[in-house]
Protein backbone atom coordinates (compact mmCIF):
# COMPACT_ATOMS: atom_id res chain seq x y z
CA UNK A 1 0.00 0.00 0.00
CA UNK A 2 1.52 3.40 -0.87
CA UNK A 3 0.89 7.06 0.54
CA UNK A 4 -1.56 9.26 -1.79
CA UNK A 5 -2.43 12.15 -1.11
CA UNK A 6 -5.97 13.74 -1.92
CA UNK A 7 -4.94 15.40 -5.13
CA UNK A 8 -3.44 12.55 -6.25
CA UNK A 9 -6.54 10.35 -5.63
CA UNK A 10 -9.05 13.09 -7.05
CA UNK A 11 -6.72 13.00 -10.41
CA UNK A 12 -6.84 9.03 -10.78
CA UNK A 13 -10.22 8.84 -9.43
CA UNK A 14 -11.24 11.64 -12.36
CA UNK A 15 -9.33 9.95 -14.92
CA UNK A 16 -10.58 6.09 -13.83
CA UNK A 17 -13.90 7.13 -13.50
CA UNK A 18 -14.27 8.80 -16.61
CA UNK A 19 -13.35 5.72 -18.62
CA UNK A 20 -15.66 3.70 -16.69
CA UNK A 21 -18.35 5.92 -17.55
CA UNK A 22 -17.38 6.26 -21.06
CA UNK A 23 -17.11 2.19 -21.30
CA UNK A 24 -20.87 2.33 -19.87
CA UNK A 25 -22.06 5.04 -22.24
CA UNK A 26 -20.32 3.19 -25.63
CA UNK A 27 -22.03 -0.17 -24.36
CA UNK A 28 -25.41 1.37 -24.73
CA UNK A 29 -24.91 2.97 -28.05
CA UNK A 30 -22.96 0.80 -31.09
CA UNK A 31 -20.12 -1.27 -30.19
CA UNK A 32 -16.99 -0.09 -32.87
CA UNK A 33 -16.73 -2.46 -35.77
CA UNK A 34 -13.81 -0.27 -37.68
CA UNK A 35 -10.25 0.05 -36.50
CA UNK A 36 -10.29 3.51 -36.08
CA UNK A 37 -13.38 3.33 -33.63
CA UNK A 38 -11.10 0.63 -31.64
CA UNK A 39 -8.05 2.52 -31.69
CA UNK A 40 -10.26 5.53 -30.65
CA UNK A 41 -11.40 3.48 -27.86
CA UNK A 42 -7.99 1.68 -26.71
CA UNK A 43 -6.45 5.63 -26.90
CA UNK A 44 -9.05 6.37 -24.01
CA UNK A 45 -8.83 3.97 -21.96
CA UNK A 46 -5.32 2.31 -21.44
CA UNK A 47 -5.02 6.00 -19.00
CA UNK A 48 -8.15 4.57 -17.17
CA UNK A 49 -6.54 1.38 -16.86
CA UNK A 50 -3.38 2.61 -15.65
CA UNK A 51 -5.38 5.41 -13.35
CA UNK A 52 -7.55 2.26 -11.70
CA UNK A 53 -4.27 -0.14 -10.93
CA UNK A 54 -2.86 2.88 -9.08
CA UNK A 55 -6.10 3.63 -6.73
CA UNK A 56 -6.20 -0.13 -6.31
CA UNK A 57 -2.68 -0.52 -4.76
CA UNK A 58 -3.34 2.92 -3.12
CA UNK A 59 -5.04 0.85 0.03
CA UNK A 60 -7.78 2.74 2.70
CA UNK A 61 -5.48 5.68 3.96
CA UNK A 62 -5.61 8.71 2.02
CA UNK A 63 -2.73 11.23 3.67
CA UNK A 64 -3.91 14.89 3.24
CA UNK A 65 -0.95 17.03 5.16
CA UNK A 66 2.50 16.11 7.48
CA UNK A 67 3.53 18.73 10.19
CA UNK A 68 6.86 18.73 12.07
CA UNK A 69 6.55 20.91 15.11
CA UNK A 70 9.72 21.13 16.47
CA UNK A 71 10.02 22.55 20.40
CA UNK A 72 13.76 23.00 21.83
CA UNK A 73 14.34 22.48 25.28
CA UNK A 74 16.68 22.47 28.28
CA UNK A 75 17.38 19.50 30.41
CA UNK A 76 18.67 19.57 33.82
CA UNK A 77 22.66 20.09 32.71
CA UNK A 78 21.08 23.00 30.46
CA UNK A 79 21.51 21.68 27.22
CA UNK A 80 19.51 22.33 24.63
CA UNK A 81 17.32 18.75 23.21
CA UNK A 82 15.09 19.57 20.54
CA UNK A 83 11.34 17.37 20.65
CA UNK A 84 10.02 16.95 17.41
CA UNK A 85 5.98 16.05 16.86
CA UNK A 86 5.21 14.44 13.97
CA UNK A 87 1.56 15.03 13.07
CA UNK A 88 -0.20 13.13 10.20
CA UNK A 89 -3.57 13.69 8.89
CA UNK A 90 -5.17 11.08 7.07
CA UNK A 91 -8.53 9.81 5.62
CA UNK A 92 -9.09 6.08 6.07
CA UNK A 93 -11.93 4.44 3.82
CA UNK A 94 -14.30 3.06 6.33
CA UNK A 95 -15.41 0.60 3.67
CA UNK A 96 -12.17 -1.38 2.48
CA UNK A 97 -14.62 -2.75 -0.60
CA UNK A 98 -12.66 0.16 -2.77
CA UNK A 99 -9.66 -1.21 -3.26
CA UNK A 100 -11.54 -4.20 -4.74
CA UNK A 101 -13.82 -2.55 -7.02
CA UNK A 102 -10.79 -0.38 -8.19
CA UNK A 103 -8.98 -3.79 -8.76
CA UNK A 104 -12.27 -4.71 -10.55
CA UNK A 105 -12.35 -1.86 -12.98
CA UNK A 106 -8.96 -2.50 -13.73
CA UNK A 107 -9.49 -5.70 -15.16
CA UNK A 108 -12.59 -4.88 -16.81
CA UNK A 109 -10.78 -2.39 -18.80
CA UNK A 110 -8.01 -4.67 -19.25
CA UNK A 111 -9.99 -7.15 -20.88
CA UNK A 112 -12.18 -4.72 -23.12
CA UNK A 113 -8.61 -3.33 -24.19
CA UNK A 114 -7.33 -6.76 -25.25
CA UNK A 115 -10.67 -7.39 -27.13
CA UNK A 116 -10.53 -3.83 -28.95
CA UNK A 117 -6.59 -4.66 -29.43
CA UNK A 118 -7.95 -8.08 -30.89
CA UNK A 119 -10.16 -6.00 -33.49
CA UNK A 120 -7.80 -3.70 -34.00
CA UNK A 121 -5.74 -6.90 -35.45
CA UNK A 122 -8.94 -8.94 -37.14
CA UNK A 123 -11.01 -6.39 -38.81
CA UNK A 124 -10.01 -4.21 -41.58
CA UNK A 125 -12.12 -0.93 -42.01
């Protein structure tokens, strides 16, 4: 699991679900039959792919800021010992299902990018 921050998740999240939602939309209307309309397609959504393996090994904890407070103090032979306070703020996903349905979309649109790569390699326009 790696540290993301909440930019970093809007970003993929924007990009990931995008593609979903353009997968969804081009399901309803006419799947491509050419090899432009599946190179169209494959263009679009290899970033999705990519953006939804990255929130999948992201994990629950989504890190927003880090601050170092740093006091300096004297002990009892007066020399100075600095104390340093390490404070993290972080947004855990109560529901851990995430990371699975991002692992999900990722190899949903893995496989409809092999298929369109498949056409891509069958059909001629």
């Amino acid at each position: 699991m790696s540290d993301m921050s909440i930019l970093e998740f809007g970003v993929y999240a924007l990009v990931c679900y995008a593609g979903i939602v353009m997968l969804i939309i081009s399901s309803f209307k006419e799947t491509p039959m050419t090899v432009s309309q599946s190179a169209v397609r494959v263009i679009w959504l290899i970033p999705s792919m990519l953006c939804a393996f990255v929130l999948a090994n992201a994990g629950v904890d989504i890190y927003l800021s880090t601050e170092t407070l740093a006091d300096q103090v004297l002990d009892s032979n007066n020399a100075i010992i600095t104390l340093t306070d390490v404070t993290t703020d972080k947004i855990t996903l109560l529901n851990p299902i995430w990371v699975i349905m991002h692992f999900l979309f990722f190899i949903v649109i893995l496989l409809y990018v092999i298929m369109q790569i498949l056409t891509l390699f069958m059909k001629r326009d």
